[in-house]
N, C-alpha and C. Protein backbone atom coordinates (compact mmCIF):
# COMPACT_ATOMS: atom_id res chain seq x y z
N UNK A 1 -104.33 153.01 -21.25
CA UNK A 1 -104.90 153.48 -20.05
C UNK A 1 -106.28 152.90 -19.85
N UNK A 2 -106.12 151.63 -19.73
CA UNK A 2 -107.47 150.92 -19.45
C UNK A 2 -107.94 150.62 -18.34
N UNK A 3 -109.14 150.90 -17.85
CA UNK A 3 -109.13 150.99 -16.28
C UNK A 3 -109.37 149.37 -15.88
N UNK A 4 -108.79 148.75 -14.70
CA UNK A 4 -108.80 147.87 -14.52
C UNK A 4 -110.49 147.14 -14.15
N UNK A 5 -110.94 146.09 -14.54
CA UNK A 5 -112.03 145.51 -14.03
C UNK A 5 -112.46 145.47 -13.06
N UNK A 6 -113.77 146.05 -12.96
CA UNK A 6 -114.26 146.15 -11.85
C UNK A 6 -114.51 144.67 -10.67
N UNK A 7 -114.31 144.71 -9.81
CA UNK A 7 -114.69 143.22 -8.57
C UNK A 7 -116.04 142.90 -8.63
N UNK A 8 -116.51 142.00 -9.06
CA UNK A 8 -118.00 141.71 -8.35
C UNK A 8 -118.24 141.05 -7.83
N UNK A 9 -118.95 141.07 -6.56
CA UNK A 9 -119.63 140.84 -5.78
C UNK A 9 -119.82 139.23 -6.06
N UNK A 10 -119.61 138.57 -4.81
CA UNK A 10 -119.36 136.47 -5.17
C UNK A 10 -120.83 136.30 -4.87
N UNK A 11 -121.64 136.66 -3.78
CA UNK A 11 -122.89 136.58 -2.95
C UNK A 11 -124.05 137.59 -3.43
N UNK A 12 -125.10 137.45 -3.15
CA UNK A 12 -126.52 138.17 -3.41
C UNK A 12 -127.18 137.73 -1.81
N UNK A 13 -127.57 138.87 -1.53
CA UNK A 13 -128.30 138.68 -0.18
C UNK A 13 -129.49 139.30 -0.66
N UNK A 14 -130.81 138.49 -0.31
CA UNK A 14 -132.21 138.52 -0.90
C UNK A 14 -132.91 138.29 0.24
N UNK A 15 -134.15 138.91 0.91
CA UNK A 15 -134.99 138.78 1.66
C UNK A 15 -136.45 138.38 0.80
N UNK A 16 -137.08 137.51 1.60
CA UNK A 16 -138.65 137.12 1.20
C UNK A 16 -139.53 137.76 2.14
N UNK A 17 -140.28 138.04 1.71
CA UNK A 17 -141.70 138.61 2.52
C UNK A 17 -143.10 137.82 1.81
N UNK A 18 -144.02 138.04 2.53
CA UNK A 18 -145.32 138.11 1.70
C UNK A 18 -146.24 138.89 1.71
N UNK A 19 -147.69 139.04 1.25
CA UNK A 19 -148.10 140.20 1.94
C UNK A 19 -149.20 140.04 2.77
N UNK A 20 -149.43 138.60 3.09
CA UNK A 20 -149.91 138.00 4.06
C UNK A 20 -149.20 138.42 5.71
N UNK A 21 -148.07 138.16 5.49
CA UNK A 21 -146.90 138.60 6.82
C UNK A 21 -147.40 140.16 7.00
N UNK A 22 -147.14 140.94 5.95
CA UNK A 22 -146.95 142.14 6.43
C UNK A 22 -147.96 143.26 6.24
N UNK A 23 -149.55 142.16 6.34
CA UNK A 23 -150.68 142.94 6.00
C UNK A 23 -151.81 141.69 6.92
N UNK A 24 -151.35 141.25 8.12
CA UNK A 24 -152.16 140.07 9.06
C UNK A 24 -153.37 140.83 9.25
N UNK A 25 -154.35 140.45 9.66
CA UNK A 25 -155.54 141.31 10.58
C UNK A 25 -155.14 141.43 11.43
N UNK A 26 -154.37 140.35 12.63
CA UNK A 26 -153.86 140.10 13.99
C UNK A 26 -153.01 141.32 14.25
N UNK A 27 -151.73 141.98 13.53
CA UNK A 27 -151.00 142.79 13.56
C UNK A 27 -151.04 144.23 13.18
N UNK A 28 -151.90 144.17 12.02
CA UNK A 28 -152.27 145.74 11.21
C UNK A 28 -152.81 146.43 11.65
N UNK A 29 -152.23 147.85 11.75
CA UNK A 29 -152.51 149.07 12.09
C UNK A 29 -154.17 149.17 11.64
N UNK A 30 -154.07 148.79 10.04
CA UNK A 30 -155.13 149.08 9.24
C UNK A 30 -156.38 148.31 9.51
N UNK A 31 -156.46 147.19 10.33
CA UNK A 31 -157.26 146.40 10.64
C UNK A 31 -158.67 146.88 10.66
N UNK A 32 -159.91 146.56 10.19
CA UNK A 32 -161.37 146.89 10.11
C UNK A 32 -161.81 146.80 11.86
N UNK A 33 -162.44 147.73 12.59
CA UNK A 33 -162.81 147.81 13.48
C UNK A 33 -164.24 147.77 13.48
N UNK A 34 -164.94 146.80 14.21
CA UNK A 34 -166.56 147.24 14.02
C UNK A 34 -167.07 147.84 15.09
N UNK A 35 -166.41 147.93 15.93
CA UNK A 35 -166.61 148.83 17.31
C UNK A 35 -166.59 150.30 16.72
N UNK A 36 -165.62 150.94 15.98
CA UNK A 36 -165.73 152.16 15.82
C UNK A 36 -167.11 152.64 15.01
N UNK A 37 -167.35 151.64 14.46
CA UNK A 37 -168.93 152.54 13.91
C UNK A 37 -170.03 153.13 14.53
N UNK A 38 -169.45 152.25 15.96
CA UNK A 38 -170.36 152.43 17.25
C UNK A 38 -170.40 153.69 17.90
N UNK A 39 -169.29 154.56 17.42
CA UNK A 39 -168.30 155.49 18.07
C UNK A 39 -169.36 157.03 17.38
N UNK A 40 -169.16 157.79 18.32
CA UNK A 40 -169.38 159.31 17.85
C UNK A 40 -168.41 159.54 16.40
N UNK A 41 -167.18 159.48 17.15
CA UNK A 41 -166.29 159.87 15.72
C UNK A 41 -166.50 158.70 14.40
N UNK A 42 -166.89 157.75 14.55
CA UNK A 42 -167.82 156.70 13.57
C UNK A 42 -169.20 157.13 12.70
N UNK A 43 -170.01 157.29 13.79
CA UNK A 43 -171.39 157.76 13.36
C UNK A 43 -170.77 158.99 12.53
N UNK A 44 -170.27 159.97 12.82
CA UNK A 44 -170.01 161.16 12.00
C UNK A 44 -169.14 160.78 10.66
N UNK A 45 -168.68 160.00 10.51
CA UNK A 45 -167.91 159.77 9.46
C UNK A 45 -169.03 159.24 8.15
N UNK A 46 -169.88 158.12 8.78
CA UNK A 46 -170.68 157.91 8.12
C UNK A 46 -171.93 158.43 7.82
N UNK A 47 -172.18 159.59 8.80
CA UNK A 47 -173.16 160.72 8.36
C UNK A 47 -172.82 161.44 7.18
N UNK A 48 -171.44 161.79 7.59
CA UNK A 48 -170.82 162.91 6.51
C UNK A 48 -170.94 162.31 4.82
N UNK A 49 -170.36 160.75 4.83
CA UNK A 49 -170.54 159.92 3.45
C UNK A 49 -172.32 160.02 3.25
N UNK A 50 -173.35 160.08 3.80
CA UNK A 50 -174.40 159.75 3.59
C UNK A 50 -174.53 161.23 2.94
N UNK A 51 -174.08 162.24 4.15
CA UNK A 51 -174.66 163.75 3.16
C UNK A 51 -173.99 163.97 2.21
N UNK A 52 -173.20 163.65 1.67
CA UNK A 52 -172.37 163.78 0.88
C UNK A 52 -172.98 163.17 -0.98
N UNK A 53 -172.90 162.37 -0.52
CA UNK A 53 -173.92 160.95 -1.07
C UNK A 53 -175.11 161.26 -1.33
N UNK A 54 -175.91 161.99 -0.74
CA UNK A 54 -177.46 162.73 -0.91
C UNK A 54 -177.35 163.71 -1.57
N UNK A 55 -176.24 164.32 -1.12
CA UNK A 55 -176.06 165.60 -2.03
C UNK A 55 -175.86 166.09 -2.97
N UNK A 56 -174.61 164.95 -3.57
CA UNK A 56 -174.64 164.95 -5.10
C UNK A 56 -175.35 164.09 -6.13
N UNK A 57 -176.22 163.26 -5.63
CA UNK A 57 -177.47 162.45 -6.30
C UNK A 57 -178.48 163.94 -6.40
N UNK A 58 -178.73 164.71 -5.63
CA UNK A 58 -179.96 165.62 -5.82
C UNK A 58 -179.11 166.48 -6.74
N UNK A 59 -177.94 167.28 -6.80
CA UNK A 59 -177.73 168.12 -8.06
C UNK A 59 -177.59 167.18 -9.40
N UNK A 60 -177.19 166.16 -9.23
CA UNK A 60 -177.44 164.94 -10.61
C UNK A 60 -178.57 164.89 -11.20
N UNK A 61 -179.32 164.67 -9.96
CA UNK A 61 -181.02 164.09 -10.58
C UNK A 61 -181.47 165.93 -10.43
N UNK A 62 -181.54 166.69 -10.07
CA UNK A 62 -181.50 167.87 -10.51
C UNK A 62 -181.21 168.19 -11.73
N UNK A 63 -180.02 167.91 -12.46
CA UNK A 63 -180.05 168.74 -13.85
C UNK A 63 -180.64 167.43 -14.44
N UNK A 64 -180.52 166.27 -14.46
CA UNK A 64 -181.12 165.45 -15.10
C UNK A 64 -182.68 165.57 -15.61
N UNK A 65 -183.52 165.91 -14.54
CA UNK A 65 -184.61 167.09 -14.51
C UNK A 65 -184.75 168.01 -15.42
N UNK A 66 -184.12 168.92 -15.01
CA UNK A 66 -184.01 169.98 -15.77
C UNK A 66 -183.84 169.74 -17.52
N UNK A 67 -182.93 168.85 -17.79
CA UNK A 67 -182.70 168.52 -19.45
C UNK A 67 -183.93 167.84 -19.29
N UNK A 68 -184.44 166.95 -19.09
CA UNK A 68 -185.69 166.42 -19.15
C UNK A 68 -186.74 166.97 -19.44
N UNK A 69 -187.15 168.08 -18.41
CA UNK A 69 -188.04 169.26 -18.42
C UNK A 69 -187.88 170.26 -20.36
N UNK A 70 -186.77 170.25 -19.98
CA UNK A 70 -186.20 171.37 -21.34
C UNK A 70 -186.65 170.17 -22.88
N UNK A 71 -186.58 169.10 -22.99
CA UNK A 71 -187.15 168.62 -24.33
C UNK A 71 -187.99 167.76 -24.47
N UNK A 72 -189.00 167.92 -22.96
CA UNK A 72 -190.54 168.29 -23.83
C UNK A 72 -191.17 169.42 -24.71
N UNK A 73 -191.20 168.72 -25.73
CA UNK A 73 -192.12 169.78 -26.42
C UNK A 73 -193.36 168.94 -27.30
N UNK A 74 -194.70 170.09 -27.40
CA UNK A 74 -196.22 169.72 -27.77
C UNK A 74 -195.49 169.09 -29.66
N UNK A 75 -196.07 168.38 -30.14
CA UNK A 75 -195.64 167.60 -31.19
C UNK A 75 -197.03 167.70 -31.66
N UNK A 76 -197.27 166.33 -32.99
CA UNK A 76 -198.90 165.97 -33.79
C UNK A 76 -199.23 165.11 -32.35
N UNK A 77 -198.22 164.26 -32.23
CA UNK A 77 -198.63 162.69 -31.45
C UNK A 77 -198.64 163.18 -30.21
N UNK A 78 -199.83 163.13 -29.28
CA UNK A 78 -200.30 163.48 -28.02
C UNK A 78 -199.64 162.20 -26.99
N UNK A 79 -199.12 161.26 -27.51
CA UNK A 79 -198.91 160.12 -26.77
C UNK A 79 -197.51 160.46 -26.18
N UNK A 80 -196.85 160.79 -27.06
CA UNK A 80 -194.79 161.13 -27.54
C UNK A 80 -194.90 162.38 -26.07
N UNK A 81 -195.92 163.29 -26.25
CA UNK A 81 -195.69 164.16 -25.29
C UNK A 81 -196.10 164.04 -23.70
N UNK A 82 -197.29 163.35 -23.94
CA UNK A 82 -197.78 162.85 -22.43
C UNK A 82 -195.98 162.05 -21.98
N UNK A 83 -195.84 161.20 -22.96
CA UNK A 83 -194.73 160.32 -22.23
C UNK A 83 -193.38 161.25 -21.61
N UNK A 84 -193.13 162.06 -22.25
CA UNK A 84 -192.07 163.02 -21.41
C UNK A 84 -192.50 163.78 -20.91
N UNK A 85 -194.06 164.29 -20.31
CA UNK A 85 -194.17 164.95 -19.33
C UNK A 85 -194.43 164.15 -18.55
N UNK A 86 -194.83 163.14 -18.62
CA UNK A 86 -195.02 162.30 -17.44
C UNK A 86 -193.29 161.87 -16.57
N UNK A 87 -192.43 161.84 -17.66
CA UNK A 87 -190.88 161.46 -17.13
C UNK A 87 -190.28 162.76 -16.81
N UNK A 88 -190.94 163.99 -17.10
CA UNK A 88 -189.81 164.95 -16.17
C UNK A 88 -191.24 165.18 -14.79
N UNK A 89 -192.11 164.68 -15.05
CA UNK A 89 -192.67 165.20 -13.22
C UNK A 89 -192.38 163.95 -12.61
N UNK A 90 -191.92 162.82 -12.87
CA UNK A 90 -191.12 161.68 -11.99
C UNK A 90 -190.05 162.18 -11.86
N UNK A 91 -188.93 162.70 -12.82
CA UNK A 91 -187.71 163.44 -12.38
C UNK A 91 -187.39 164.38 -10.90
N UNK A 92 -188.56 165.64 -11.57
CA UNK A 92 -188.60 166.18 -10.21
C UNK A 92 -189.39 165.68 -8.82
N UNK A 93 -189.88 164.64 -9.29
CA UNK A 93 -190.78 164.18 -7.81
C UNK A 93 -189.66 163.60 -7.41
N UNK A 94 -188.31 162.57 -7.97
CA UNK A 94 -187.13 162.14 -7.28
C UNK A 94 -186.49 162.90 -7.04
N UNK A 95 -186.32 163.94 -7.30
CA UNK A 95 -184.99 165.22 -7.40
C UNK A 95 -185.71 165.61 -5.76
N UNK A 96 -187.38 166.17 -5.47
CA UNK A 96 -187.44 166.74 -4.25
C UNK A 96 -187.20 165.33 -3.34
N UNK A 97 -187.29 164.46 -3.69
CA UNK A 97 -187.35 163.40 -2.37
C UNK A 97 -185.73 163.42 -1.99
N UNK A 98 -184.63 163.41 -2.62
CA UNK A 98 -183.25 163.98 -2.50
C UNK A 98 -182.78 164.73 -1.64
N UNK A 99 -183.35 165.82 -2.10
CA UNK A 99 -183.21 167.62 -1.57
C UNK A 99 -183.91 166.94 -0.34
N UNK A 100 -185.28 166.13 -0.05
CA UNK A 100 -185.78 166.08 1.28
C UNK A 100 -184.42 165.28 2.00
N UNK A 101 -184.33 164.01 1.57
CA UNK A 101 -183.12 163.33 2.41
C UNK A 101 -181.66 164.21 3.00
N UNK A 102 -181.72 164.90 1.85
CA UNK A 102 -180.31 165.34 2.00
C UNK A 102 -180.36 166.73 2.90
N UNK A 103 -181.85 166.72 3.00
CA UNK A 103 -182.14 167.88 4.29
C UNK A 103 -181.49 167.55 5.70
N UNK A 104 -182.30 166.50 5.43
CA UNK A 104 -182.61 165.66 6.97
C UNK A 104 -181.25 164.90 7.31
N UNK A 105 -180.20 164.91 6.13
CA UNK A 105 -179.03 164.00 6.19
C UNK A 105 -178.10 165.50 6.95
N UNK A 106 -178.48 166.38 6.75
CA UNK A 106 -177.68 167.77 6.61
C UNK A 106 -178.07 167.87 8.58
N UNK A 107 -179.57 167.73 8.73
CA UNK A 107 -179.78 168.00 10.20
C UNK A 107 -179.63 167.30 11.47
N UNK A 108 -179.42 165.83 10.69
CA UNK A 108 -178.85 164.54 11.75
C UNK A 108 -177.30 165.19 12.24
N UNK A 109 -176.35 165.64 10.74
CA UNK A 109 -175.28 165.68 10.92
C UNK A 109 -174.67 166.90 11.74
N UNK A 110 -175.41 167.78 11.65
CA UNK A 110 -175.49 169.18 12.06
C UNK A 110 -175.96 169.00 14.03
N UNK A 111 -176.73 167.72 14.00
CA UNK A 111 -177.13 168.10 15.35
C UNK A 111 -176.05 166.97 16.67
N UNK A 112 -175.53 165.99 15.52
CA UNK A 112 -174.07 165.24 16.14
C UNK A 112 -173.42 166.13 16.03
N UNK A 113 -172.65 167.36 15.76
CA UNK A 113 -171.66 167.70 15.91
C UNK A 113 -171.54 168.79 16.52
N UNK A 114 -172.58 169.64 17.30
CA UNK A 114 -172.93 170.25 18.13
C UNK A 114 -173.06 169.97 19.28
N UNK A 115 -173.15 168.61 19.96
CA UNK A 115 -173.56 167.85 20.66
C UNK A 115 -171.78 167.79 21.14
């Protein structure tokens, strides 16, 4: 009871593409527009990446700060300590300039989309 051999197939039918063809600038949906940046719904897109972007650099450089702040400590060598207090009040002098941008990134964006 042996089952008889299966038929195969004499031909192979094969298509070519590239991804030049099916990814043109001329044709693609996806195509880069530089007009839309021009656009309300543009500007807001790239507001939103900017606050976004501001926002998590200031909680970064925020705790970065903060650990900074946390291991200074007074030592023999007066030099060892000046040098990390001098690097956590640059910390927080970048951390508020952040929090400032990311104010002002917060009130650009806040006042396009009210508009």
């Amino acid at each position: 009871m042996e089952e008889p051999p299966r038929a195969h197939p004499r031909t192979v039918t094969t298509t070519a593409s590239s991804f030049a063809e099916n990814f043109s600038t001329s044709s693609s949906s996806f195509a880069y527009d530089r007009e839309f940046l021009r656009t309300v719904p543009g500007l807001l897109i790239v507001a939103e990446i900017g606050l976004c972007f501001n926002g998590s650099a200031f909680v970064l450089y925020l705790s970065a700060a903060v650990v900074d702040a946390s291991s200074v400590s007074p030592e023999r060598d007066s030099h060892n300590f000046n040098s990390w207090a001098a690097s956590s009040f640059f910390a927080f002098l970048v951390t508020i300039c952040y929090a400032g941008n990311t104010y002002f990134s917060f009130i650009a964006w806040r006042s396009r989309t009210i508009q």
